[in-house]
PDB file of N, CA and C in Angstrom:
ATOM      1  N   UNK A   1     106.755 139.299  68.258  1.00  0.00           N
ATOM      2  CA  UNK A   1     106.037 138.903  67.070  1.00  0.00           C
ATOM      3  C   UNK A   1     106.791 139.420  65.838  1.00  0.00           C
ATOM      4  N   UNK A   2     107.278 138.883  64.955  1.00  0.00           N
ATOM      5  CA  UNK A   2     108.087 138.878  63.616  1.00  0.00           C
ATOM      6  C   UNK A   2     106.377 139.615  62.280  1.00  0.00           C
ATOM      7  N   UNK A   3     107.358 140.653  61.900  1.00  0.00           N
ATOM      8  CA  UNK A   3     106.229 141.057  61.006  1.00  0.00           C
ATOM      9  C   UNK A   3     105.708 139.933  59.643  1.00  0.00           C
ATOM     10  N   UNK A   4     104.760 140.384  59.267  1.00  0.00           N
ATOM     11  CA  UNK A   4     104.495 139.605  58.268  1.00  0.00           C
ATOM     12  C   UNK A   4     104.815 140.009  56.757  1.00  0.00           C
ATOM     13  N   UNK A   5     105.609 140.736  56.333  1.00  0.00           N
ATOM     14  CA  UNK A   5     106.626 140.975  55.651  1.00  0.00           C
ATOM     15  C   UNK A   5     108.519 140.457  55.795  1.00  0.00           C
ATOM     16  N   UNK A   6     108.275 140.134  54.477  1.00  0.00           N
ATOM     17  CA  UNK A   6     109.900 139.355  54.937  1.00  0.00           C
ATOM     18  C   UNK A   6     110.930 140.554  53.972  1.00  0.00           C
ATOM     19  N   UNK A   7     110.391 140.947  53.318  1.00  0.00           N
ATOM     20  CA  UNK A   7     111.211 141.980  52.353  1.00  0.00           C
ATOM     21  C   UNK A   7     111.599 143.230  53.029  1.00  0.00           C
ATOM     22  N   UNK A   8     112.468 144.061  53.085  1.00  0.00           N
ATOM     23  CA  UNK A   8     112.528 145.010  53.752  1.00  0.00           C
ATOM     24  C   UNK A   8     111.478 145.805  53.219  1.00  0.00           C
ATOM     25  N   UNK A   9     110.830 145.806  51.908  1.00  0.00           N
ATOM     26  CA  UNK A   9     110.396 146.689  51.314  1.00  0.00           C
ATOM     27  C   UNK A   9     108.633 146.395  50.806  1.00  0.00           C
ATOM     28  N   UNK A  10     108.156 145.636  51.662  1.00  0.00           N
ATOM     29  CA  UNK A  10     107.085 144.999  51.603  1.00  0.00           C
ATOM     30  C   UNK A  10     105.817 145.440  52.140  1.00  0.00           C
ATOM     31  N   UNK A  11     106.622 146.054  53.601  1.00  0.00           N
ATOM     32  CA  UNK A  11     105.580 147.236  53.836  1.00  0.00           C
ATOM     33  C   UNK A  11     104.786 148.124  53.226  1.00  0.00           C
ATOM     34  N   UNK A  12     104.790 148.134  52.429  1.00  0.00           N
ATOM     35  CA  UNK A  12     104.594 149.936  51.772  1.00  0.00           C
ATOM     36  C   UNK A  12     104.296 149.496  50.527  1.00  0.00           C
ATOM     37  N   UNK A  13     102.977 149.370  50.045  1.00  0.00           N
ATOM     38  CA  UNK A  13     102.745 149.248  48.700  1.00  0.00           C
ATOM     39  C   UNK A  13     103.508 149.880  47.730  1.00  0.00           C
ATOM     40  N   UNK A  14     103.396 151.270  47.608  1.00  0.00           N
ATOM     41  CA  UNK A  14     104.273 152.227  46.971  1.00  0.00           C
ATOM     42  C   UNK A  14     105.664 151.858  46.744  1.00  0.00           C
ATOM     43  N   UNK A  15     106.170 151.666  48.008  1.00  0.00           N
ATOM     44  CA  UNK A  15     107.644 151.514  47.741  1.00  0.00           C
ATOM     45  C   UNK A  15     107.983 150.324  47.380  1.00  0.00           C
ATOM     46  N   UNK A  16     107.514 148.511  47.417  1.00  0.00           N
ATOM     47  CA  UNK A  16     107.293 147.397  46.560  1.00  0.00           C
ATOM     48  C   UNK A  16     106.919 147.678  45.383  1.00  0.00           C
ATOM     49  N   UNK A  17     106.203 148.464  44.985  1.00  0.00           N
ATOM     50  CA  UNK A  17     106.505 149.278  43.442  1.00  0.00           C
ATOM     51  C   UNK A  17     107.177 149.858  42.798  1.00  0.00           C
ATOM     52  N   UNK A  18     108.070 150.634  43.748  1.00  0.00           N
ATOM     53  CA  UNK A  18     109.087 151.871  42.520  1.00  0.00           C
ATOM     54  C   UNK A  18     110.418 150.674  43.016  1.00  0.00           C
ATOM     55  N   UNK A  19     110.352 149.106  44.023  1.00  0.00           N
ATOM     56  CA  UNK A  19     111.641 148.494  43.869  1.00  0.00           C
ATOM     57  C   UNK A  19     111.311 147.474  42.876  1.00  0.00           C
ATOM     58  N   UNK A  20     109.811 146.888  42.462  1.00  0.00           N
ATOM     59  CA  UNK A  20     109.713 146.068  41.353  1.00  0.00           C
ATOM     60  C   UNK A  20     110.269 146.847  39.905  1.00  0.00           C
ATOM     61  N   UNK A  21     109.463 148.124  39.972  1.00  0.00           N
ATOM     62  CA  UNK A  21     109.716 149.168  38.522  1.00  0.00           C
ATOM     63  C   UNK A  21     111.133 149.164  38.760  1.00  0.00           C
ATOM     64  N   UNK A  22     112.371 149.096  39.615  1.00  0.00           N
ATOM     65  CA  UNK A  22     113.346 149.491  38.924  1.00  0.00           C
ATOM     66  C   UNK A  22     113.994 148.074  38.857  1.00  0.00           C
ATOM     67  N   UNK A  23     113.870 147.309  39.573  1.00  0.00           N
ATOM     68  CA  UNK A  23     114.182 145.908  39.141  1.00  0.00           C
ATOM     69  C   UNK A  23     113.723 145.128  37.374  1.00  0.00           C
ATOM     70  N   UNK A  24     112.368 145.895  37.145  1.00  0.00           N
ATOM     71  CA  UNK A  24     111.988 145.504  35.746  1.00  0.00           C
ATOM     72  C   UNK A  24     112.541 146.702  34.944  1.00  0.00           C
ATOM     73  N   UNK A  25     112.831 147.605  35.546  1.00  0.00           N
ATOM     74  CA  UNK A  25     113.122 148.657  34.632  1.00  0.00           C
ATOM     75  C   UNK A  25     114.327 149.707  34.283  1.00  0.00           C
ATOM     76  N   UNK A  26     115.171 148.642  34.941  1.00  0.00           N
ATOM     77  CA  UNK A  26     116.728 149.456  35.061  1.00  0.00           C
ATOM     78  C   UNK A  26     117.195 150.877  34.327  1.00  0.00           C
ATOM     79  N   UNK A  27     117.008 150.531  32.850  1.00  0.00           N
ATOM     80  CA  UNK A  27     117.741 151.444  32.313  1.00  0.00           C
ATOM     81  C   UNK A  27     116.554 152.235  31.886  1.00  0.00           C
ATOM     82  N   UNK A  28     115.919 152.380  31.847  1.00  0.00           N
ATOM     83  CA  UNK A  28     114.954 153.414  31.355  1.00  0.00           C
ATOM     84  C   UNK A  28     114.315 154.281  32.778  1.00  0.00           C
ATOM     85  N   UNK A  29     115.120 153.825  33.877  1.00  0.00           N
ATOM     86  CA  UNK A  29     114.806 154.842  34.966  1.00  0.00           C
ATOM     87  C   UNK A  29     115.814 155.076  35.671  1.00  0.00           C
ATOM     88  N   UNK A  30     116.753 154.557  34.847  1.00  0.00           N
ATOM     89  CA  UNK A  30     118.438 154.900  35.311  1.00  0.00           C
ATOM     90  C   UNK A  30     118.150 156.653  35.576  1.00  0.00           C
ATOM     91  N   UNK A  31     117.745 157.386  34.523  1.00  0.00           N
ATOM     92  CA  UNK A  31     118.580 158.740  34.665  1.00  0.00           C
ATOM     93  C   UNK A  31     117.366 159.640  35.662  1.00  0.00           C
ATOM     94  N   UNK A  32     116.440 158.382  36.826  1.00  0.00           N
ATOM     95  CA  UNK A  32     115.807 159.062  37.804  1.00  0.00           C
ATOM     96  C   UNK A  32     115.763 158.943  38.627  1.00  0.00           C
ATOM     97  N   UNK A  33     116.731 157.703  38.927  1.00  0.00           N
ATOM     98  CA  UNK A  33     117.378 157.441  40.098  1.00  0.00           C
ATOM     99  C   UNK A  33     118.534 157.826  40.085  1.00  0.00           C
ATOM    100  N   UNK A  34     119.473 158.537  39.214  1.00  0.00           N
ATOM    101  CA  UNK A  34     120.420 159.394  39.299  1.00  0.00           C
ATOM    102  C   UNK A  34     119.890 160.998  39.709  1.00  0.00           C
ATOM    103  N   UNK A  35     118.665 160.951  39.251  1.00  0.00           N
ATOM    104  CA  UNK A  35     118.126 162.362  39.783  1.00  0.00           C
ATOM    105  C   UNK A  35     117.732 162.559  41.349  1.00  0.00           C
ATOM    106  N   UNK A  36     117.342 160.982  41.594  1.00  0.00           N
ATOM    107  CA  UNK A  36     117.308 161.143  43.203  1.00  0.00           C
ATOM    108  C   UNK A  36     118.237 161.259  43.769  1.00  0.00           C
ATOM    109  N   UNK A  37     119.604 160.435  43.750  1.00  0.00           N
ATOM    110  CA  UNK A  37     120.848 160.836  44.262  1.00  0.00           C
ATOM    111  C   UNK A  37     121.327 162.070  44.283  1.00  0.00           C
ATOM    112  N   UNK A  38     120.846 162.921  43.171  1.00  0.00           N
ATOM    113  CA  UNK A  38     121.396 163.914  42.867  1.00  0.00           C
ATOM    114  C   UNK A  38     121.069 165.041  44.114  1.00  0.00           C
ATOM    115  N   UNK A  39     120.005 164.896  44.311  1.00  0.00           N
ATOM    116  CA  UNK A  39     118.798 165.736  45.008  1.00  0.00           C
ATOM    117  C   UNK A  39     119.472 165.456  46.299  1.00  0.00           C
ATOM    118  N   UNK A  40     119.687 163.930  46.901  1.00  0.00           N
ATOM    119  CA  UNK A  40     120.142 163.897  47.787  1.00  0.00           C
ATOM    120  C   UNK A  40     121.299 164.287  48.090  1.00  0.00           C
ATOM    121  N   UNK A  41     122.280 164.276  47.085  1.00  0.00           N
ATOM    122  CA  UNK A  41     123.741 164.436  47.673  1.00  0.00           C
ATOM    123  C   UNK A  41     123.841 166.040  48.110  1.00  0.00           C
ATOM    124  N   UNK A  42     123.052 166.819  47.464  1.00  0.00           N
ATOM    125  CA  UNK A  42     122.632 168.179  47.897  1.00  0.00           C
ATOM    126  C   UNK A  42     122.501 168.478  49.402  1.00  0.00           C
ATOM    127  N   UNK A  43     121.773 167.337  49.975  1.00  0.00           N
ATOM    128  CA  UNK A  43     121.471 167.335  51.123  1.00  0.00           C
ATOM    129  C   UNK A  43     123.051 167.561  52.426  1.00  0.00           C
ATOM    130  N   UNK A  44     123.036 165.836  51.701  1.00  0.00           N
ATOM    131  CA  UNK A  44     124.167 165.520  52.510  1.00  0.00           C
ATOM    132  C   UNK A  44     125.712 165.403  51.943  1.00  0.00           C
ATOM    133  N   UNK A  45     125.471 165.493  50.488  1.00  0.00           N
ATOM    134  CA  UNK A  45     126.851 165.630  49.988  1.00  0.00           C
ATOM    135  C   UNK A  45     127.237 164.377  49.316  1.00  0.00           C
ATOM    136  N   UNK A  46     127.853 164.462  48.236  1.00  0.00           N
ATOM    137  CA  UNK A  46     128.325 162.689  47.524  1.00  0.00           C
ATOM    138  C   UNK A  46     129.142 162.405  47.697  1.00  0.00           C
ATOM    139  N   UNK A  47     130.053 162.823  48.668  1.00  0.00           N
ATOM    140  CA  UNK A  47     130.845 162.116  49.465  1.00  0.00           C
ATOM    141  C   UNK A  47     130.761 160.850  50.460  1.00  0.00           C
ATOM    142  N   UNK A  48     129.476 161.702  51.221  1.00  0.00           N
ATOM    143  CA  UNK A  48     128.647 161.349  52.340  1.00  0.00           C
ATOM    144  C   UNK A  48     127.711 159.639  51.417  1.00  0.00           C
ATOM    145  N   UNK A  49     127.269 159.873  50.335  1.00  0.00           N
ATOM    146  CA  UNK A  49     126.354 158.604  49.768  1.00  0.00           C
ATOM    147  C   UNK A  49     127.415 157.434  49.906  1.00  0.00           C
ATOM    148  N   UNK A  50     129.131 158.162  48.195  1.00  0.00           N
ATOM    149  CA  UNK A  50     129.772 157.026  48.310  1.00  0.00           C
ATOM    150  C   UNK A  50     130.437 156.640  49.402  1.00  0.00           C
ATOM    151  N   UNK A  51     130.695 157.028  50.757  1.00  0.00           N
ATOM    152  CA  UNK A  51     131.286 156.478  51.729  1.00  0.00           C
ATOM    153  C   UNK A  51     130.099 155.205  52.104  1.00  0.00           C
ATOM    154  N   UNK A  52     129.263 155.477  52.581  1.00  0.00           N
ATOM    155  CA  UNK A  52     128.091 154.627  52.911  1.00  0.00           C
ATOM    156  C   UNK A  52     128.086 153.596  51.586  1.00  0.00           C
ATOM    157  N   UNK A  53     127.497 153.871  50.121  1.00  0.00           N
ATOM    158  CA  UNK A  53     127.527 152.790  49.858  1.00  0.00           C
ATOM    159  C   UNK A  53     128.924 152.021  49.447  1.00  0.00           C
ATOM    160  N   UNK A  54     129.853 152.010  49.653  1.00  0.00           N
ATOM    161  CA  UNK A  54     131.045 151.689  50.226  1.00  0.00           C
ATOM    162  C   UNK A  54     131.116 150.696  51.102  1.00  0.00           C
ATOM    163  N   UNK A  55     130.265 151.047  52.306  1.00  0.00           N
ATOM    164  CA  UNK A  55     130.113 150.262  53.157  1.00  0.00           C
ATOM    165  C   UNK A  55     129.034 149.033  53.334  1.00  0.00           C
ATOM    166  N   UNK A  56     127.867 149.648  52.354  1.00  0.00           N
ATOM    167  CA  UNK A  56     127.207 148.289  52.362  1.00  0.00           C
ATOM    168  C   UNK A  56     127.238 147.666  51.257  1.00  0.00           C
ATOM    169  N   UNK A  57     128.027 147.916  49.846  1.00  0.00           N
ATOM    170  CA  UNK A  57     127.737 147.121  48.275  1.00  0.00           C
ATOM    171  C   UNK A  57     128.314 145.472  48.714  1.00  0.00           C
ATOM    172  N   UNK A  58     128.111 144.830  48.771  1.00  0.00           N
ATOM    173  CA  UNK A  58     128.913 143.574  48.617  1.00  0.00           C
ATOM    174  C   UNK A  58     130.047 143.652  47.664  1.00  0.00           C
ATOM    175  N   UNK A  59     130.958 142.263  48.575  1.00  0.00           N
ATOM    176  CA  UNK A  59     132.098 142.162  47.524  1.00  0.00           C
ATOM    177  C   UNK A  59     131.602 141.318  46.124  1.00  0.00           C
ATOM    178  N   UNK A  60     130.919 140.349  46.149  1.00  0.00           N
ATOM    179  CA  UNK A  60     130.737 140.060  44.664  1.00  0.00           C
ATOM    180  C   UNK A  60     129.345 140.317  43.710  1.00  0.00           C
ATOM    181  N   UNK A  61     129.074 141.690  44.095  1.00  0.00           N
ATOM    182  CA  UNK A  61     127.524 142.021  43.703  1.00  0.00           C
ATOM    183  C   UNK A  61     126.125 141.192  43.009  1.00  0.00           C
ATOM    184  N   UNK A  62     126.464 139.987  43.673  1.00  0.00           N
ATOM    185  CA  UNK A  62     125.336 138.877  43.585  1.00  0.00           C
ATOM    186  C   UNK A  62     123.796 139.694  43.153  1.00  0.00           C
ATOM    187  N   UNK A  63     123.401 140.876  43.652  1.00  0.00           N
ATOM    188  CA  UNK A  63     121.836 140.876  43.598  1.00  0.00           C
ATOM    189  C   UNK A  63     121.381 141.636  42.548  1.00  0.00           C
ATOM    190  N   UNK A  64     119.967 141.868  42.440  1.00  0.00           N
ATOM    191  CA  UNK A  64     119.632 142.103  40.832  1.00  0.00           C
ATOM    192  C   UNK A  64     120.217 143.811  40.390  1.00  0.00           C
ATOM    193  N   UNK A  65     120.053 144.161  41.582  1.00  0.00           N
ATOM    194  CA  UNK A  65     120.703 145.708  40.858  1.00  0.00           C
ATOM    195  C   UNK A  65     121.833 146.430  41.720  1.00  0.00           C
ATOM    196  N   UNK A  66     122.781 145.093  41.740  1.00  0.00           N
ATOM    197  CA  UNK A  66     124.196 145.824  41.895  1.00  0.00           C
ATOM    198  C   UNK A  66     124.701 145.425  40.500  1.00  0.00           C
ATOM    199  N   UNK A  67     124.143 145.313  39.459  1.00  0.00           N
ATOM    200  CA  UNK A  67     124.765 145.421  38.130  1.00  0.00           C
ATOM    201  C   UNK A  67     124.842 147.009  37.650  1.00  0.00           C
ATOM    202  N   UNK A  68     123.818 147.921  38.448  1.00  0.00           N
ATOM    203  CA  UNK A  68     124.402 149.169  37.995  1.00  0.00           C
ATOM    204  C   UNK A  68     124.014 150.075  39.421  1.00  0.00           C
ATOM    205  N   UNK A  69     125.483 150.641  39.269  1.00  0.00           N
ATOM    206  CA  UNK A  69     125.876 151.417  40.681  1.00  0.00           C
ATOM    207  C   UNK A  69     124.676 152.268  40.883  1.00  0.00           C
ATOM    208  N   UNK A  70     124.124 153.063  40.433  1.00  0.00           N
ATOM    209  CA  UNK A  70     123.219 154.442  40.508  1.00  0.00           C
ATOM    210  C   UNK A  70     121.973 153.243  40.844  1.00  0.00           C
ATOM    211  N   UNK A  71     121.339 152.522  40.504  1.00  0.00           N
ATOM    212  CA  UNK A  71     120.089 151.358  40.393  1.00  0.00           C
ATOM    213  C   UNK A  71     120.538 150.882  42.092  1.00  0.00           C
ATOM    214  N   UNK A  72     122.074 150.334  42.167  1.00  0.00           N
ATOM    215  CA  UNK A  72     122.331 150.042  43.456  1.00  0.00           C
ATOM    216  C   UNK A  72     122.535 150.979  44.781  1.00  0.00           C
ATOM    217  N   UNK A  73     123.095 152.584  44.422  1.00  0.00           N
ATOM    218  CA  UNK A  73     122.847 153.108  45.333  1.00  0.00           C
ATOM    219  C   UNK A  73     121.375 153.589  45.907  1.00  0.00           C
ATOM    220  N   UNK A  74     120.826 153.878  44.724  1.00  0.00           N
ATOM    221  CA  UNK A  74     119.444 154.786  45.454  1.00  0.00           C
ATOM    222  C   UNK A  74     118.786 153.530  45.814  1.00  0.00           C
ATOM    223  N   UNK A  75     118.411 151.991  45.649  1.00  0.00           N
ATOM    224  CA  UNK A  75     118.221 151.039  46.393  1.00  0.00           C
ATOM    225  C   UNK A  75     118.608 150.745  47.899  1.00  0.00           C
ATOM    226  N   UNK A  76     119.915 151.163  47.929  1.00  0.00           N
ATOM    227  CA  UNK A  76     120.227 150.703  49.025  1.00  0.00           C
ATOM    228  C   UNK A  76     120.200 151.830  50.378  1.00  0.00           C
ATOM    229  N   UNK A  77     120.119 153.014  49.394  1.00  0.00           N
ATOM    230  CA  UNK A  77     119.281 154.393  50.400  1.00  0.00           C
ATOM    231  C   UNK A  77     118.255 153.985  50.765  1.00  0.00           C
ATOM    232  N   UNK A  78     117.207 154.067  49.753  1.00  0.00           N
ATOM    233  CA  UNK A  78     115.725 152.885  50.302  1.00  0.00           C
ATOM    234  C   UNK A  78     115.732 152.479  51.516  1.00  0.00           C
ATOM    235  N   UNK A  79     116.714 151.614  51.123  1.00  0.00           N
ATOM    236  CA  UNK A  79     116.690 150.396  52.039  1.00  0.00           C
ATOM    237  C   UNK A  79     117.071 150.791  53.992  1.00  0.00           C
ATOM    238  N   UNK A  80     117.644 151.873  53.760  1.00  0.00           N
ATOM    239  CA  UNK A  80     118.357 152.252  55.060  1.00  0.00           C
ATOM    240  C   UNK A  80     117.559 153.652  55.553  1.00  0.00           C
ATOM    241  N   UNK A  81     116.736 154.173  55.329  1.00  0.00           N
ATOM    242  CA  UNK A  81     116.108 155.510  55.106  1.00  0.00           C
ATOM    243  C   UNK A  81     115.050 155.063  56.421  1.00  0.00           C
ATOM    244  N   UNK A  82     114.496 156.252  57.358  1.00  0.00           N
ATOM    245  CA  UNK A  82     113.407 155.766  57.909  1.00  0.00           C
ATOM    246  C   UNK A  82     112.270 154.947  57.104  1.00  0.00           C
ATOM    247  N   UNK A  83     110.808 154.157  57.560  1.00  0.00           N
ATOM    248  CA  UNK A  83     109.891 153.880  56.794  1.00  0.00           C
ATOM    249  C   UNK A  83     108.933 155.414  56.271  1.00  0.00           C
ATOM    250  N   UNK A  84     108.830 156.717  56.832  1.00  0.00           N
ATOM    251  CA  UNK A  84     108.500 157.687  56.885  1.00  0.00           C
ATOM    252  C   UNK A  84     109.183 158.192  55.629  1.00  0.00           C
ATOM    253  N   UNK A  85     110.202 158.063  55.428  1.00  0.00           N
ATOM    254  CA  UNK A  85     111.267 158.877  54.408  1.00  0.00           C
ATOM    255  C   UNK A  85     110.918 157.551  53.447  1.00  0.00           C
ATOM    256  N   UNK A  86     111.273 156.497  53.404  1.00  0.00           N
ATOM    257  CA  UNK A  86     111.022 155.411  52.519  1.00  0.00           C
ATOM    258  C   UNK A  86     109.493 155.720  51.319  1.00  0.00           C
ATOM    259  N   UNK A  87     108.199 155.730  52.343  1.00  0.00           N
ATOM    260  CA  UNK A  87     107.655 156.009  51.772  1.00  0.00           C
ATOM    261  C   UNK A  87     107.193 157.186  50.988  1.00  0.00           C
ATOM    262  N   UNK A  88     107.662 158.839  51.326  1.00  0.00           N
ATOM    263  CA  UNK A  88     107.464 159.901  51.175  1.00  0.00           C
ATOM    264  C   UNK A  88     108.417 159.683  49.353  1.00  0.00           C
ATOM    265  N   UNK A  89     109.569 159.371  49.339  1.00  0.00           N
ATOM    266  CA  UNK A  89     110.014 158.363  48.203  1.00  0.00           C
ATOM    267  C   UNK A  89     109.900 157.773  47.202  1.00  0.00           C
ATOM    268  N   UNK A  90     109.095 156.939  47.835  1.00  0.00           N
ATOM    269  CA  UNK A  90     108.136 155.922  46.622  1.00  0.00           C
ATOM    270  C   UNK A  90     107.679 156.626  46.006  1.00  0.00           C
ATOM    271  N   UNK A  91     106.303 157.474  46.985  1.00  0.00           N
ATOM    272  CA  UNK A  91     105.052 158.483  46.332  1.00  0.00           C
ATOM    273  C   UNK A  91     105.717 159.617  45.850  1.00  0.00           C
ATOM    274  N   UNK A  92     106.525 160.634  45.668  1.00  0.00           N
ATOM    275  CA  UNK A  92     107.614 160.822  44.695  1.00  0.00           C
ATOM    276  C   UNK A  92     108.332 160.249  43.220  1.00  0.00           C
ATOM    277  N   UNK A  93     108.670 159.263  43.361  1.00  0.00           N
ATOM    278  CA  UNK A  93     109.260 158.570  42.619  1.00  0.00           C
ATOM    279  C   UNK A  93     107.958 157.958  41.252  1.00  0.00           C
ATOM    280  N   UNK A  94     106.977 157.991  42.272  1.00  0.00           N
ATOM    281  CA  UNK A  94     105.848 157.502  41.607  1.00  0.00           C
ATOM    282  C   UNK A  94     105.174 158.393  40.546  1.00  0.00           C
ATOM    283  N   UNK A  95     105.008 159.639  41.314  1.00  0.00           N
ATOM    284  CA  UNK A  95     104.341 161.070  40.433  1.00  0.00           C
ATOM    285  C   UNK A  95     105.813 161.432  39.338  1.00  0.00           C
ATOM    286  N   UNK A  96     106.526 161.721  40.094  1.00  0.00           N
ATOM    287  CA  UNK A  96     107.922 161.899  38.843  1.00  0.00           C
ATOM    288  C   UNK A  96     107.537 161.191  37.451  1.00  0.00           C
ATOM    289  N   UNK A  97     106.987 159.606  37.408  1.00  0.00           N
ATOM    290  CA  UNK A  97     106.691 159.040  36.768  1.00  0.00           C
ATOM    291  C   UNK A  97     105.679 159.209  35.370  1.00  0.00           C
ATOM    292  N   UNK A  98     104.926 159.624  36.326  1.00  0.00           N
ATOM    293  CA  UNK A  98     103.700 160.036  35.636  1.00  0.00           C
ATOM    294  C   UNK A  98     103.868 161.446  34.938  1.00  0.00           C
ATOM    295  N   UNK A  99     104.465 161.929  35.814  1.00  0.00           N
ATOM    296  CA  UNK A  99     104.926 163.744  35.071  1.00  0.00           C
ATOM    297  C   UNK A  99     105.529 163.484  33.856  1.00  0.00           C
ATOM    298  N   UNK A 100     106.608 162.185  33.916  1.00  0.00           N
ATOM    299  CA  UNK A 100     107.738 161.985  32.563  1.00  0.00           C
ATOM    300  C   UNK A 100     106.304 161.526  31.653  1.00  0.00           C
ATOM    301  N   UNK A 101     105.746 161.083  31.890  1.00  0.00           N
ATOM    302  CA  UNK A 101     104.938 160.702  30.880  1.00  0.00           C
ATOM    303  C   UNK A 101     104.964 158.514  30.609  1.00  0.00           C
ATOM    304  N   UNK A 102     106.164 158.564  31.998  1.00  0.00           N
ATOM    305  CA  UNK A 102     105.949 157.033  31.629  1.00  0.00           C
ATOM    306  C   UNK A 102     104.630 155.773  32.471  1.00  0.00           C
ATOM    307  N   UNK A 103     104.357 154.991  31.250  1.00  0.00           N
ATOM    308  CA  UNK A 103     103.174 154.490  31.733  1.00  0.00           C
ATOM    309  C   UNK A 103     103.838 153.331  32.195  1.00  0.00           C
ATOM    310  N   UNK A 104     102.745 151.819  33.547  1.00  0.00           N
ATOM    311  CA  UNK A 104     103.109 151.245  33.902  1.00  0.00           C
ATOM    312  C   UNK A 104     102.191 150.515  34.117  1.00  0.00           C
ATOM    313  N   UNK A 105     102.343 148.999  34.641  1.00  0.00           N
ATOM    314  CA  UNK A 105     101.394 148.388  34.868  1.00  0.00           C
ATOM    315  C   UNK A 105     101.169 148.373  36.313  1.00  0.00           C
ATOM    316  N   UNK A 106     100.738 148.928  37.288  1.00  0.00           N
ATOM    317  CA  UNK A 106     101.332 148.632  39.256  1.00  0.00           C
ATOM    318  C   UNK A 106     101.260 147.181  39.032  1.00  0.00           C
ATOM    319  N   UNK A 107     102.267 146.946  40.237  1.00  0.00           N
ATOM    320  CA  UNK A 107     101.857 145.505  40.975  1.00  0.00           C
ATOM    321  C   UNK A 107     101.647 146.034  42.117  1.00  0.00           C
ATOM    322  N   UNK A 108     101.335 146.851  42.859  1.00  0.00           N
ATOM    323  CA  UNK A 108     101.045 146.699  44.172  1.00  0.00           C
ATOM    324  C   UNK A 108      99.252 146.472  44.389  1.00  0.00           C
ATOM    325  N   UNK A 109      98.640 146.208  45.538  1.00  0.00           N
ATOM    326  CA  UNK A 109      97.659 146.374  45.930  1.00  0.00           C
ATOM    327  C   UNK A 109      96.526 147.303  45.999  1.00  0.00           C
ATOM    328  N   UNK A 110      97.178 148.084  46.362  1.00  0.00           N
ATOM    329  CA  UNK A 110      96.470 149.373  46.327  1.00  0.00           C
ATOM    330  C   UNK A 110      96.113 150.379  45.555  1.00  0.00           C
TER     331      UNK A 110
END
């Protein structure tokens, strides 16, 4: 049985939110999705990110946020992350939000 989500990111109310917010909201959350990378490369090192996204950016960056690398990497972490880690993420990404003081409209459901 094929889920009933076609998006990778469809599952998860939360996380169909912080990928609409950065799709509508590139540059004004540029420098917090550089803060997530940041956090991460701690982990595993930024070596370790740009090798990987290396390996998955496309050659002619067709999609909406391979126009900016930092928008395209922590996307494409998202995208490859357990759904467990995916969502722990979102709801993160989400409160960060609210801490900065920035307001939003949700689109999700919930």
């Amino acid at each position: 049985m094929t889920p009933a989500y076609k998006r990778w990111y469809d599952h998860d109310p939360k996380l169909l939110e912080v990928i609409e917010l950065l799709k509508n909201y590139p540059e004004e959350l540029h420098s917090h999705a550089k803060l997530f990378l940041d956090k991460l490369a701690q982990k595993v090192s930024p070596e370790a990110i740009d090798r990987f996204y290396d390996m998955v950016k496309p050659v002619n960056g067709s999609r909406w946020y391979d126009k900016d690398p930092v928008i395209s990497k922590t996307v494409e972490i998202l995208r490859v992350v357990p759904p467990e880690v995916q969502s722990a993420c979102a709801e993160r990404f989400i409160q960060a939000l609210k801490e900065m003081g920035i307001s939003y409209e949700s689109t999700s459901r919930s």
